[in-house]
Each structure stands twice: as C-alpha cells, then as structure tokens.
PDB file of N, CA and C in Angstrom:
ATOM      1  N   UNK A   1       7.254   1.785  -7.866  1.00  0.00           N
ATOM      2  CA  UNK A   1       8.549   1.313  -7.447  1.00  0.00           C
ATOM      3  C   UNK A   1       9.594   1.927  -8.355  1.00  0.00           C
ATOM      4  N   UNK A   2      11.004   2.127  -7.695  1.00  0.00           N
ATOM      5  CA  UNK A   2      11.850   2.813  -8.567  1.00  0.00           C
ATOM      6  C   UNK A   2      12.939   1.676  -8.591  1.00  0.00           C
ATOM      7  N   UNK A   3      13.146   1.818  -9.961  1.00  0.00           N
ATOM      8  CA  UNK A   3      14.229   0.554 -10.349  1.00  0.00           C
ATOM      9  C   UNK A   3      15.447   1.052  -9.936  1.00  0.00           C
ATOM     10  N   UNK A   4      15.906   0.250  -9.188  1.00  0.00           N
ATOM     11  CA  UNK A   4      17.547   0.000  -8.816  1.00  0.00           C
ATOM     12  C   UNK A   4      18.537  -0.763  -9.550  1.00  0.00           C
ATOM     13  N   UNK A   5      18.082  -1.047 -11.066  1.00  0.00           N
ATOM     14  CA  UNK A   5      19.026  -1.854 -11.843  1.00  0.00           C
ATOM     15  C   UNK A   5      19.139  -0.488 -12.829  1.00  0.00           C
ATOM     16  N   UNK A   6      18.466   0.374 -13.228  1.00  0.00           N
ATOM     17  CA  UNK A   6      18.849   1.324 -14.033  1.00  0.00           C
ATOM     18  C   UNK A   6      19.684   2.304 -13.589  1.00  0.00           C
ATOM     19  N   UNK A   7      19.265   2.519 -11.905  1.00  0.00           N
ATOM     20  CA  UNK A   7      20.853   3.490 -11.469  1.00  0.00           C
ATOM     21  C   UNK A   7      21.900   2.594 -11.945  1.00  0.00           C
ATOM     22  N   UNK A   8      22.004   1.596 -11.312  1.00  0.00           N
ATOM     23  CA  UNK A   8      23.648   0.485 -11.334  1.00  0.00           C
ATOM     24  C   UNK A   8      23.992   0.401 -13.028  1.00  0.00           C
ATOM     25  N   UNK A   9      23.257   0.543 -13.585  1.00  0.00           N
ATOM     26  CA  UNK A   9      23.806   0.687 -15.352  1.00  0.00           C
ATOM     27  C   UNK A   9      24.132   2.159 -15.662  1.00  0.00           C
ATOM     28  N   UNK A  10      24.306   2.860 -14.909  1.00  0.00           N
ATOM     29  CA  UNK A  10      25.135   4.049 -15.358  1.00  0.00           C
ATOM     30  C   UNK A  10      23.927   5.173 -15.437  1.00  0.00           C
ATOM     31  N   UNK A  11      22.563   4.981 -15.481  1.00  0.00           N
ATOM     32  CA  UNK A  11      21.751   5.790 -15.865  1.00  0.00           C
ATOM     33  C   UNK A  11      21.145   5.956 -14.947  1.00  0.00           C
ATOM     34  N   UNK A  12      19.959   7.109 -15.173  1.00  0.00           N
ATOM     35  CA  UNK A  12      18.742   7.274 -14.058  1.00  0.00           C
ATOM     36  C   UNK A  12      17.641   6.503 -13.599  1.00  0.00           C
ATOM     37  N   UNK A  13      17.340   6.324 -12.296  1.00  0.00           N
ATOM     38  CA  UNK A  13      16.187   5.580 -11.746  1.00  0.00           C
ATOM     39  C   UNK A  13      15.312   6.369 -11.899  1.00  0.00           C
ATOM     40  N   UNK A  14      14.071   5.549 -12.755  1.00  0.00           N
ATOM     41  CA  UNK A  14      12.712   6.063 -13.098  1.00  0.00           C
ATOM     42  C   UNK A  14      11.513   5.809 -12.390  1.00  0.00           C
ATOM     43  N   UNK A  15      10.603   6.100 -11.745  1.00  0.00           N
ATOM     44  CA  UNK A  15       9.760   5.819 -11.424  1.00  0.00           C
ATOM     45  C   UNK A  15       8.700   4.824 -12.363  1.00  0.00           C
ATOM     46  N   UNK A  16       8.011   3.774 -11.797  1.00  0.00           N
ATOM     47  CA  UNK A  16       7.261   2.779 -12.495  1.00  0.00           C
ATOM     48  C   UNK A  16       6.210   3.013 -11.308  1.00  0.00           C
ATOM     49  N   UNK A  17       4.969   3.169 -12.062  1.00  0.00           N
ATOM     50  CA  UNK A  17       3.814   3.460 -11.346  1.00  0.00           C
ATOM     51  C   UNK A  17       3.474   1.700 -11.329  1.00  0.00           C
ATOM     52  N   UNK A  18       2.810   1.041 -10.042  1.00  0.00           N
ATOM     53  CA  UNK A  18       2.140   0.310  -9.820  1.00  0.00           C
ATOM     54  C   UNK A  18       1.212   0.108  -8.691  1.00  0.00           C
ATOM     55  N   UNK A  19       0.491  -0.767  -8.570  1.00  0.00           N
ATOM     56  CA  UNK A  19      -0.298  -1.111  -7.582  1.00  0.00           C
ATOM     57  C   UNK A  19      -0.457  -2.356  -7.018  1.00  0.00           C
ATOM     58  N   UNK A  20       0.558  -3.314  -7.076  1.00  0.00           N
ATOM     59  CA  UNK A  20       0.542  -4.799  -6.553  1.00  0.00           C
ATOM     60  C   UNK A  20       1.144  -4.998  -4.908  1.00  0.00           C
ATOM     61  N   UNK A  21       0.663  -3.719  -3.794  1.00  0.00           N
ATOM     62  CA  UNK A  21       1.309  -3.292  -3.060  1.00  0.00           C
ATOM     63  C   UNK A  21       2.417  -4.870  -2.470  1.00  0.00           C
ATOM     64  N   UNK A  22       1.558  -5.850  -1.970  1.00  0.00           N
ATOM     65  CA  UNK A  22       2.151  -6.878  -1.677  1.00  0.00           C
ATOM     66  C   UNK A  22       3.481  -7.392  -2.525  1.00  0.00           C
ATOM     67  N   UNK A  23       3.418  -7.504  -3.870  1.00  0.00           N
ATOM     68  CA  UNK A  23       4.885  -7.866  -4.781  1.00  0.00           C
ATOM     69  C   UNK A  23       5.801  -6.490  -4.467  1.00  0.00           C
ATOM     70  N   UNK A  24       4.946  -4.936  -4.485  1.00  0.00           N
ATOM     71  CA  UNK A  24       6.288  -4.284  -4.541  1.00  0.00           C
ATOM     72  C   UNK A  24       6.958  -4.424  -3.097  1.00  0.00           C
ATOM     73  N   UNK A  25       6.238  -4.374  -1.987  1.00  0.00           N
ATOM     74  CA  UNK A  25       6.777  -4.839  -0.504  1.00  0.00           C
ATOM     75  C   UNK A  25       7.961  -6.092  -0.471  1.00  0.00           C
ATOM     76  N   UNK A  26       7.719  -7.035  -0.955  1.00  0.00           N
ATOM     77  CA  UNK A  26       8.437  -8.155  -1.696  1.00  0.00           C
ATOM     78  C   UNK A  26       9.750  -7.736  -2.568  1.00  0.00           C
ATOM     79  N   UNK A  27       9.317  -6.758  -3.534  1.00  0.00           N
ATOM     80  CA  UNK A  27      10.655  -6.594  -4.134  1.00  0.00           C
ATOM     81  C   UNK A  27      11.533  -5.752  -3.383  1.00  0.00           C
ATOM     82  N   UNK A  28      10.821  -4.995  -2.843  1.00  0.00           N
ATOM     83  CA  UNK A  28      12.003  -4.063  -1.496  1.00  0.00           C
ATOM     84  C   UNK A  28      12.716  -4.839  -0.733  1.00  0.00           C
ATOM     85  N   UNK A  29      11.808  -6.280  -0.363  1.00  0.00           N
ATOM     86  CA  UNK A  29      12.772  -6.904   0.880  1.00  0.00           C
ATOM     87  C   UNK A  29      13.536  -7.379  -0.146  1.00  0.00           C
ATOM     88  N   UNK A  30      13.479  -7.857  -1.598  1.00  0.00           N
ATOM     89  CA  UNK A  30      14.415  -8.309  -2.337  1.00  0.00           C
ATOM     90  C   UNK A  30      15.326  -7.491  -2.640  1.00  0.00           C
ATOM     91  N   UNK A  31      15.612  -5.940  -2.257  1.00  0.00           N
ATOM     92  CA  UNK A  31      16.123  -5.036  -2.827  1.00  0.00           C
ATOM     93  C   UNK A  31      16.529  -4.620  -4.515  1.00  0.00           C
ATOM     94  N   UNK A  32      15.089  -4.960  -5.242  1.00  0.00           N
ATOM     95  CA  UNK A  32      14.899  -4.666  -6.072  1.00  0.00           C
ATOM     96  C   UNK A  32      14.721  -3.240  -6.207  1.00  0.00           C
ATOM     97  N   UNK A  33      14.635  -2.702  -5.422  1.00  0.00           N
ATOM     98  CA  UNK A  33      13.987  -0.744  -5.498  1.00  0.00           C
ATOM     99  C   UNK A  33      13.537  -0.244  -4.555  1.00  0.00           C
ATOM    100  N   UNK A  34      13.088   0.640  -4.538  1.00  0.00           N
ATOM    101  CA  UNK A  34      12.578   1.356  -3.319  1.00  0.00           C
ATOM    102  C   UNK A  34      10.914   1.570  -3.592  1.00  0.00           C
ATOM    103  N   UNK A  35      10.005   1.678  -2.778  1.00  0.00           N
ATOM    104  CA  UNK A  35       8.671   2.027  -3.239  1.00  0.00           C
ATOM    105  C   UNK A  35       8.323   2.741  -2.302  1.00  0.00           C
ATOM    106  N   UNK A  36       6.992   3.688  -2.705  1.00  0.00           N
ATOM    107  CA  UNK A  36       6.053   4.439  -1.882  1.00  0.00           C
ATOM    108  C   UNK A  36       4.677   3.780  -1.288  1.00  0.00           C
ATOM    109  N   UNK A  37       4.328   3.329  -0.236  1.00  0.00           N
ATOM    110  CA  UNK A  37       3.191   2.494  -0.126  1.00  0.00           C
ATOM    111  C   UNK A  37       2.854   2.932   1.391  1.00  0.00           C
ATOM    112  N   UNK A  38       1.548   2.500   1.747  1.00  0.00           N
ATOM    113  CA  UNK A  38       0.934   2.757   3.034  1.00  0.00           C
ATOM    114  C   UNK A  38       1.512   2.214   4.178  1.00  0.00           C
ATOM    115  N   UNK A  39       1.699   3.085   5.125  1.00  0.00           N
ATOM    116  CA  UNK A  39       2.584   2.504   6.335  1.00  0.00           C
ATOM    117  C   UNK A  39       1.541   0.932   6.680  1.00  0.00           C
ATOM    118  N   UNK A  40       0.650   0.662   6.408  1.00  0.00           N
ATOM    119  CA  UNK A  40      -0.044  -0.575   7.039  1.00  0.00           C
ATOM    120  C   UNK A  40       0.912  -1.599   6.440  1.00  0.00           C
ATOM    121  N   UNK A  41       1.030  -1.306   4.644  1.00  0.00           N
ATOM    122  CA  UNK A  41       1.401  -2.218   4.314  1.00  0.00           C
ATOM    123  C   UNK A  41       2.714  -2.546   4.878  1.00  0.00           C
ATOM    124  N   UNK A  42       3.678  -1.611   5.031  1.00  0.00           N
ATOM    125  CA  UNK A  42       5.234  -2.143   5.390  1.00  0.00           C
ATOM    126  C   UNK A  42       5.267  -2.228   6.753  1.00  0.00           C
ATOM    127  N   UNK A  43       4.368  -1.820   7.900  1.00  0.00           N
ATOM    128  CA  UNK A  43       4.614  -1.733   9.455  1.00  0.00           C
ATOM    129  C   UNK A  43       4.988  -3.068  10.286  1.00  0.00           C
ATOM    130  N   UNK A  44       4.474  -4.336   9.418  1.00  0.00           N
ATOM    131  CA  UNK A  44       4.757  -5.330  10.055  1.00  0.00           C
ATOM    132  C   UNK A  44       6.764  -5.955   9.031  1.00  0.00           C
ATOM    133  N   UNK A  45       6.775  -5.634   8.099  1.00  0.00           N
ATOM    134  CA  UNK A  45       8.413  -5.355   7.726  1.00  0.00           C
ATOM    135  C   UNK A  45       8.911  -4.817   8.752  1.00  0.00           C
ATOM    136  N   UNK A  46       8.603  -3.302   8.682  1.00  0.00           N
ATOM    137  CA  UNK A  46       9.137  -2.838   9.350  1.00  0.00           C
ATOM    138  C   UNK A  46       9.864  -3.123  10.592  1.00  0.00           C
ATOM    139  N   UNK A  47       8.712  -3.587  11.223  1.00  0.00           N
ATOM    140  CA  UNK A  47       9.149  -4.197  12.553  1.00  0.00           C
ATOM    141  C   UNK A  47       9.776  -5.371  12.511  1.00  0.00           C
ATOM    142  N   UNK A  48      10.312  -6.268  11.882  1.00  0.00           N
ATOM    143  CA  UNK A  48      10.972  -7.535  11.446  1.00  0.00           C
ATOM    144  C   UNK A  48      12.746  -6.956  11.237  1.00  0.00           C
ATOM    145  N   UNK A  49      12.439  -5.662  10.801  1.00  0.00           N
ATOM    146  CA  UNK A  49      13.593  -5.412  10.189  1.00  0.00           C
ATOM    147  C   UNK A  49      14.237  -5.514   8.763  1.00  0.00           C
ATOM    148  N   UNK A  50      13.125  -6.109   8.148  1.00  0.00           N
ATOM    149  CA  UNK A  50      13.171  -6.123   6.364  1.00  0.00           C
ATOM    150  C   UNK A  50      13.198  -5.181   5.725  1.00  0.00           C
ATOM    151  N   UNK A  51      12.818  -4.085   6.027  1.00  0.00           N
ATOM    152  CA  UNK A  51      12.619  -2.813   5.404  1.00  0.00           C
ATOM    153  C   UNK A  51      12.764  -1.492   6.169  1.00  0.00           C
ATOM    154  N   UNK A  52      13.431  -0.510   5.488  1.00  0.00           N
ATOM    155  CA  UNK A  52      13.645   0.851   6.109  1.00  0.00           C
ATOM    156  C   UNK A  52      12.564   1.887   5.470  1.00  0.00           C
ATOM    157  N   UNK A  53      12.399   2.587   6.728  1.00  0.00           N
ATOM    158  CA  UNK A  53      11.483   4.118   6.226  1.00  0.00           C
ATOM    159  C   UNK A  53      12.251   5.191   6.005  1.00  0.00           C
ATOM    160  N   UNK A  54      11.913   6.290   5.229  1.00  0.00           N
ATOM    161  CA  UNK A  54      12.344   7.523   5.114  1.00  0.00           C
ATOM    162  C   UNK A  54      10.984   8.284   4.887  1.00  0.00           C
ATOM    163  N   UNK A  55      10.947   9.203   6.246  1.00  0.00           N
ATOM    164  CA  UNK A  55       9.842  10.043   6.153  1.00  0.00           C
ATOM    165  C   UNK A  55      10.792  11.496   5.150  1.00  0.00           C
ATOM    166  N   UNK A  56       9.469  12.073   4.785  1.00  0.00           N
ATOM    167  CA  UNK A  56      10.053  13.106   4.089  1.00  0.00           C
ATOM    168  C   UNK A  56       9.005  14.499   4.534  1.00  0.00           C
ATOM    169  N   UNK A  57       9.840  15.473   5.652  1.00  0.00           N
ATOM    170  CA  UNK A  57       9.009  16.402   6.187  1.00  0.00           C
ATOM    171  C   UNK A  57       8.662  17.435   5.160  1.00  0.00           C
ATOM    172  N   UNK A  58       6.646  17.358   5.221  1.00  0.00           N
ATOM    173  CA  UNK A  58       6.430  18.458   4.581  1.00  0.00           C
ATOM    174  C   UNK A  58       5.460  17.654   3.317  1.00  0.00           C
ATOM    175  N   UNK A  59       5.583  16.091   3.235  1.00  0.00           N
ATOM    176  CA  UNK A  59       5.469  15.391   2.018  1.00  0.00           C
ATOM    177  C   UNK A  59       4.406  14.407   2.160  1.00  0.00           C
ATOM    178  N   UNK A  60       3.009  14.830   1.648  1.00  0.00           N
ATOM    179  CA  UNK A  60       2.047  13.914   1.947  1.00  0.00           C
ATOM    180  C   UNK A  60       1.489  13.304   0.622  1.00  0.00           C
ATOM    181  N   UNK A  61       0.848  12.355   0.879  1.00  0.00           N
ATOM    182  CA  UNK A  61       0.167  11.425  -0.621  1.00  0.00           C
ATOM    183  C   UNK A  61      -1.123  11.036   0.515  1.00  0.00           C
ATOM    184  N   UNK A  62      -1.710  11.188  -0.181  1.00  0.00           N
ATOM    185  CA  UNK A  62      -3.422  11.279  -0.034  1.00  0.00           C
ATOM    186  C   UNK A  62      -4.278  10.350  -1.552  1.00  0.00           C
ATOM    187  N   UNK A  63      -5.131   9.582  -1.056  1.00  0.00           N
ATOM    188  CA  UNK A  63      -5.620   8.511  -1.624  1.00  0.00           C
ATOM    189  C   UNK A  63      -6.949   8.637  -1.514  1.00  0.00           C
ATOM    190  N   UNK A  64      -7.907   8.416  -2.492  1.00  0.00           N
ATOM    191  CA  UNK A  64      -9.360   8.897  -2.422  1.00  0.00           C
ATOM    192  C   UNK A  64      -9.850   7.331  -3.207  1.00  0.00           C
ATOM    193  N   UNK A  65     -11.092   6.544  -2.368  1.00  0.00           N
ATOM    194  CA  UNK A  65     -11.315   4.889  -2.934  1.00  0.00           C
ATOM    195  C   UNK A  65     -12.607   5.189  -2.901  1.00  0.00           C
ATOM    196  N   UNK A  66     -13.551   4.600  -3.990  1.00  0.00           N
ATOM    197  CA  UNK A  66     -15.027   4.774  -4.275  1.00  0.00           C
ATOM    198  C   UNK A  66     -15.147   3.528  -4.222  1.00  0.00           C
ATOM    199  N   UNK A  67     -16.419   3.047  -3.317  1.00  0.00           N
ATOM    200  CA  UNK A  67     -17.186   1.649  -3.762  1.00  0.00           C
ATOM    201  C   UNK A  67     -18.187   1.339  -4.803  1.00  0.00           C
ATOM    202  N   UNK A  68     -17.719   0.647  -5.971  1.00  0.00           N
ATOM    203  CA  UNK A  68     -18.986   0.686  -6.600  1.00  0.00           C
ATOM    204  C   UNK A  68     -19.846  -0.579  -6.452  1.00  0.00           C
ATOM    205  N   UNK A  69     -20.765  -0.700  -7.514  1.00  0.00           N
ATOM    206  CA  UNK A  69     -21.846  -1.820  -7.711  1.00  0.00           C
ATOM    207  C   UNK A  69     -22.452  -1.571  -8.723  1.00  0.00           C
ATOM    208  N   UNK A  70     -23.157  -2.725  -9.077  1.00  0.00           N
ATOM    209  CA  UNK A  70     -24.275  -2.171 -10.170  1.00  0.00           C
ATOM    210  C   UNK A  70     -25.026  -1.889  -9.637  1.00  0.00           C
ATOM    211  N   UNK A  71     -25.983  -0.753 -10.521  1.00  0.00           N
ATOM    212  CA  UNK A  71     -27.413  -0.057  -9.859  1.00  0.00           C
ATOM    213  C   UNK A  71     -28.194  -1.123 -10.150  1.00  0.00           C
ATOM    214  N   UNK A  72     -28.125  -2.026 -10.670  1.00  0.00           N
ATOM    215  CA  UNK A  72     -29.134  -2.903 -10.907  1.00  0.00           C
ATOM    216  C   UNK A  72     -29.445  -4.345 -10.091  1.00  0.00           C
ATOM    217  N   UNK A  73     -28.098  -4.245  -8.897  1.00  0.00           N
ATOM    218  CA  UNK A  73     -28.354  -5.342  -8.365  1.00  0.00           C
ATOM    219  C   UNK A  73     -28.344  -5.526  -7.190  1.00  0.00           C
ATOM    220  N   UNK A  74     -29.143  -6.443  -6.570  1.00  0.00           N
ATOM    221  CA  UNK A  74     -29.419  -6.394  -5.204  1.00  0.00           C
ATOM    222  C   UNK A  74     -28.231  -6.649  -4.207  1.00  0.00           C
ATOM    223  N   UNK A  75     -27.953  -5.746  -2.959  1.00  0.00           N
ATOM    224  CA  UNK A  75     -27.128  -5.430  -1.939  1.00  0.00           C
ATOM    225  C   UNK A  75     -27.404  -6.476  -1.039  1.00  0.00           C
ATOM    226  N   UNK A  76     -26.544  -7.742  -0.900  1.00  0.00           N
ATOM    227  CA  UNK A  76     -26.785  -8.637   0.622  1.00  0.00           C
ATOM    228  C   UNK A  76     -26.692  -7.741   1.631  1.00  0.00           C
ATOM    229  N   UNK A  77     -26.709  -8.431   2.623  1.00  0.00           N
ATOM    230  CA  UNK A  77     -26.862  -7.787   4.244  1.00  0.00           C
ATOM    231  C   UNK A  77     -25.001  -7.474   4.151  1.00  0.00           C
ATOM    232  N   UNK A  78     -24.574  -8.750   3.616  1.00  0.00           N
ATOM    233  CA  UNK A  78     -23.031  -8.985   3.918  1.00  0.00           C
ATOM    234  C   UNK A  78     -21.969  -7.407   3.116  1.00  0.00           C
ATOM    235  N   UNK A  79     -22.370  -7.304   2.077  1.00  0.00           N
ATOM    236  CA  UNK A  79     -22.493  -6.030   1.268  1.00  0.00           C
ATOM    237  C   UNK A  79     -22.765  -4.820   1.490  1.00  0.00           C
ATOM    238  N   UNK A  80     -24.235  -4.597   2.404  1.00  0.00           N
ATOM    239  CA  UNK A  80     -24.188  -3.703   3.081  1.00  0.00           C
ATOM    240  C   UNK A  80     -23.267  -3.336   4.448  1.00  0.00           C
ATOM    241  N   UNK A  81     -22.641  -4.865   4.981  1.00  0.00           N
ATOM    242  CA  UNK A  81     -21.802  -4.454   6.193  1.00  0.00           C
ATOM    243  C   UNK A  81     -20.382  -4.300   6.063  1.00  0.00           C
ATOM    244  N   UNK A  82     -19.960  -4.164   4.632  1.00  0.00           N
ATOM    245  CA  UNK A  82     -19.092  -3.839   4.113  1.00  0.00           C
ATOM    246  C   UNK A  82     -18.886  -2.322   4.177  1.00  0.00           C
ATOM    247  N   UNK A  83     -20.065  -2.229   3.239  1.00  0.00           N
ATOM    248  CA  UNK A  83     -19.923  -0.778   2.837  1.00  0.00           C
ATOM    249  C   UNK A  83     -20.188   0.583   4.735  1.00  0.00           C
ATOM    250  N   UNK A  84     -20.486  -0.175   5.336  1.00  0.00           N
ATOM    251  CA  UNK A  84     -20.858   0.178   6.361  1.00  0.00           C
ATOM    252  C   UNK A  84     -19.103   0.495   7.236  1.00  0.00           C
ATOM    253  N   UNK A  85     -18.674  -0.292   7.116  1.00  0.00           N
ATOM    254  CA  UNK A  85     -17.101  -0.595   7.247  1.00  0.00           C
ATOM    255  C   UNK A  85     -16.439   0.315   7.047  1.00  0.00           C
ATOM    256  N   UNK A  86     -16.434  -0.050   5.792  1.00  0.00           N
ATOM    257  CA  UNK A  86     -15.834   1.358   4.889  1.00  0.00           C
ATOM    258  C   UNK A  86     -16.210   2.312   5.065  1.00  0.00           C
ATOM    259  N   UNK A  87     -17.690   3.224   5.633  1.00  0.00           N
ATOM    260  CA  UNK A  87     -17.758   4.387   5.748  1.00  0.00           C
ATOM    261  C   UNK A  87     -17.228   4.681   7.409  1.00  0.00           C
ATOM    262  N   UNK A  88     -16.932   3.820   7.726  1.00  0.00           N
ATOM    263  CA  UNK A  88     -16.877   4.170   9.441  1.00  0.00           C
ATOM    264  C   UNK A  88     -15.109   3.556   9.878  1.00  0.00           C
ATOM    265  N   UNK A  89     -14.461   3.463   8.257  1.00  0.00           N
ATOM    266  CA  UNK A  89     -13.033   3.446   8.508  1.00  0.00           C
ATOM    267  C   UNK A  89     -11.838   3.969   9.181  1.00  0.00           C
ATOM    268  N   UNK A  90     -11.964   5.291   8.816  1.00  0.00           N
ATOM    269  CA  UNK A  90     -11.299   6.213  10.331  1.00  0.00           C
ATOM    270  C   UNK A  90     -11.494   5.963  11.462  1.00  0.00           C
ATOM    271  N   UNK A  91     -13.028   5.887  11.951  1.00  0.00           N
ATOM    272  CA  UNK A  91     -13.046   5.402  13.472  1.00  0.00           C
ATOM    273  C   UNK A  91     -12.298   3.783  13.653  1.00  0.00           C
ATOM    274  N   UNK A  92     -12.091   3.180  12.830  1.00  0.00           N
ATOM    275  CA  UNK A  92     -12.033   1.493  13.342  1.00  0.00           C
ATOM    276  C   UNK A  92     -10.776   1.336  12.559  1.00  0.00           C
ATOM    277  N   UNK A  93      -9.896   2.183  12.277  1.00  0.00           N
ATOM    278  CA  UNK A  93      -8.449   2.082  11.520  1.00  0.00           C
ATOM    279  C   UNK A  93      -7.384   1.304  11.991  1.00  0.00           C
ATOM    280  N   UNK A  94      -7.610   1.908  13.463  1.00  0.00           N
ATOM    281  CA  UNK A  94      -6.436   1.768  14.469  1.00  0.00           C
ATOM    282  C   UNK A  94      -6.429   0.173  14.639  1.00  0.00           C
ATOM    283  N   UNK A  95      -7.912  -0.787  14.628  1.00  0.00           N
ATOM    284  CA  UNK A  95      -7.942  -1.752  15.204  1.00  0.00           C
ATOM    285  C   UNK A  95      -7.523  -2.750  14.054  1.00  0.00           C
ATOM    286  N   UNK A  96      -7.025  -2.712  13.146  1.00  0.00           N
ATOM    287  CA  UNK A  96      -6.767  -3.035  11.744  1.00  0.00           C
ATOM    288  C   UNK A  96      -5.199  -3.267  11.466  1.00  0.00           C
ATOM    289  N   UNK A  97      -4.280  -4.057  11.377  1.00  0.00           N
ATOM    290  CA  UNK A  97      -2.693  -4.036  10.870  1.00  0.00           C
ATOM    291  C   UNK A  97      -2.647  -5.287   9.539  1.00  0.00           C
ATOM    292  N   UNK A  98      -1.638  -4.808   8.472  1.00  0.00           N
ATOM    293  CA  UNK A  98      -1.753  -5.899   7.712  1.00  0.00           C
ATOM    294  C   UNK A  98      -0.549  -6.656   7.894  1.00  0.00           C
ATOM    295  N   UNK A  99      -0.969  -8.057   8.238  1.00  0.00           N
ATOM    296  CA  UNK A  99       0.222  -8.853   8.520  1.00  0.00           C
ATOM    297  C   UNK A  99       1.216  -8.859   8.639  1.00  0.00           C
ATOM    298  N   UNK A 100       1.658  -8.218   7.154  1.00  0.00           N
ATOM    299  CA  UNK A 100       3.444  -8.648   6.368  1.00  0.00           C
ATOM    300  C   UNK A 100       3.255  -9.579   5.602  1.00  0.00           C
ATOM    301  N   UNK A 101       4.725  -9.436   5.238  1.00  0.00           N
ATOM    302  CA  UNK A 101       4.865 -10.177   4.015  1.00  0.00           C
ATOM    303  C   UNK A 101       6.612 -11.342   4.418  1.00  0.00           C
ATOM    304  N   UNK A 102       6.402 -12.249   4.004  1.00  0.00           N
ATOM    305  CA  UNK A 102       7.690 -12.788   4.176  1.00  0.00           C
ATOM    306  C   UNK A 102       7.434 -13.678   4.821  1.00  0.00           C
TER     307      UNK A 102
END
C-alpha cells in the first residue's frame, strides 16, 4: 500500500510492502492509499462502487504459492482434497469470487 498521508505532508509517497490483502482493501475504501492486489480481492468493491481500478497497459505481477507440510506427517483425505484443488486451480478459478469487504 502507498501512503497518502506522506504525499499531503509535502513529501513523497513510498511504497509499504504488505500482505493483509483484506485490511489493505479496507484502507483503500478508507482512502488511506492506494494498493496493488488481485482483482478477486477488489471485484466485489469494485462493483459496489468503493473502489476504483487503474489498469496499467503492458504491466503484469505474477505470483508463484507452494503448499507445504511436514514430511513427517500423515495427509487426511481432507488435505489431500485440498491440495488436489489447488493443483486443478486454473481450471475451477472462474467458479470462485471473494465476497468483499465492507
């Protein structure tokens, strides 16, 4: 998220790396800053009208997620239909939206 109280003090807005996608979604509708996050997360904002997009042609962010576990411990069925999930995510993406926030 990029702070919008350090432009308004005369200086430059810095980038602050985080990952609390839900609070920074939150601080946007608070207009605390602007953030970079997955269209899932803001699409239902979006559509409310809480929040604006700016695509930027030419400008991609790409995200790479590993599942781990211990090697030492046994995989439920429930665990395995997780991970099963997760490998077959692209196909079953579309059927997936995250709520919103607000």
């Amino acid at each position: 998220m990029w702070s919008s109280s350090t432009g308004s003090a005369g200086g430059c807005a810095s980038p602050r790396p985080g990952s609390a996608s839900p609070a920074l979604v939150n601080a946007v509708i608070s207009g605390l800053g602007i953030a970079v996050l997955p269209y899932r997360m803001v699409s239902a904002p979006l559509e409310r009208g809480l929040v604006s997009a700016v695509t930027v042609e030419g400008l991609e962010f790409h995200r790479k997620f590993r599942i781990v576990y211990h090697r030492d411990k046994f995989l439920t069925a429930q665990a395995r239909d997780f991970i099963a999930l997760c490998r077959n995510f692209e196909e079953t993406a579309s059927q997936h939206q995250y709520p919103g926030l607000c």
